[in-house]
Protein backbone atom coordinates (compact mmCIF):
# COMPACT_ATOMS: atom_id res chain seq x y z
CA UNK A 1 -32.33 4.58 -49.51
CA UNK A 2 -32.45 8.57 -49.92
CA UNK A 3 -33.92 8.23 -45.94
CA UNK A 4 -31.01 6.04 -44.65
CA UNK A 5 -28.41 8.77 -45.95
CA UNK A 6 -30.24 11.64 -44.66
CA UNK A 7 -30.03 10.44 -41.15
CA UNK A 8 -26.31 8.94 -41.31
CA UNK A 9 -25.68 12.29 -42.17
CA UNK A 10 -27.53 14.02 -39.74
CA UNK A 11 -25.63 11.47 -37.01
CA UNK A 12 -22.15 12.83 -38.75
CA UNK A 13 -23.30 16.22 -38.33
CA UNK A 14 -24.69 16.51 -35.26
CA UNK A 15 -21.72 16.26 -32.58
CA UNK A 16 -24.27 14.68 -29.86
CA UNK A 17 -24.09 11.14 -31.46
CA UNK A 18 -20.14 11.29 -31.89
CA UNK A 19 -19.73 12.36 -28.00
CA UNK A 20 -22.25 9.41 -27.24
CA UNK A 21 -20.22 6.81 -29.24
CA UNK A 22 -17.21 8.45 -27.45
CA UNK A 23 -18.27 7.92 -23.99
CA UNK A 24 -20.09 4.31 -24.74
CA UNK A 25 -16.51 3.00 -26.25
CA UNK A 26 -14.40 4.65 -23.25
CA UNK A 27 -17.62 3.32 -21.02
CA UNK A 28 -16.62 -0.13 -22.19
CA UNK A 29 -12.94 0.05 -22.06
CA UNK A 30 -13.40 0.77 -18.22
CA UNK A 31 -15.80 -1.76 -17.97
CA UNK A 32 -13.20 -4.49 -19.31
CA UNK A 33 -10.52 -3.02 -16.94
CA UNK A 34 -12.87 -3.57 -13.86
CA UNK A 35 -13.66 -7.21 -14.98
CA UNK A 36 -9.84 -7.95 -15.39
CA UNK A 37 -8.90 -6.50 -12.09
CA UNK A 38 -11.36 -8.38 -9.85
CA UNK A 39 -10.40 -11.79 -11.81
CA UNK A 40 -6.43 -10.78 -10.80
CA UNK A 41 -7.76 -9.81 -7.98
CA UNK A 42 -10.18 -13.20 -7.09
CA UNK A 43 -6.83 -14.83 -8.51
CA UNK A 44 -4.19 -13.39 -5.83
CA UNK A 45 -6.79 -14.15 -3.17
CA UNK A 46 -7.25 -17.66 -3.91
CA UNK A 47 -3.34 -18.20 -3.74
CA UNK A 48 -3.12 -16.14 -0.57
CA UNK A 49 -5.90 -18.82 0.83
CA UNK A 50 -4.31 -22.19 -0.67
CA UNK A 51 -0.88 -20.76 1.33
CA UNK A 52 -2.73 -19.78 4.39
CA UNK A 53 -4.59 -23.52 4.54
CA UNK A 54 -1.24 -25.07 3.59
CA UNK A 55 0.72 -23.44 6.25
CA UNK A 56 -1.60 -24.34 9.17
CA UNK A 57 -1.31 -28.02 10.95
């Protein structure tokens, strides 16, 4: 148990693993913002192709 401590606090005090944990939670904030945008994006295109079909003879 006396182990586990010793390296949660050597995580708290070293400020590599906090900058890590920053960049992997901003890493997947982006990475949910790309996946939304290409669904609105696959979204918009499939209505601009329905109108397109539906306004040729």
């Amino acid at each position: 148990m006396r182990k586990i401590l010793n390296i949660a606090d050597r995580f708290r005090e070293e400020e590599d693993g906090a900058a890590l944990i920053e960049y992997t939670v901003l890493l997947g904030i982006l990475l949910v913002a790309v996946i939304v945008t290409i669904g609105l994006v696959g979204t918009w295109i499939s209505g601009q192709w329905t109108a397109l079909n539906a306004a040729l003879p």
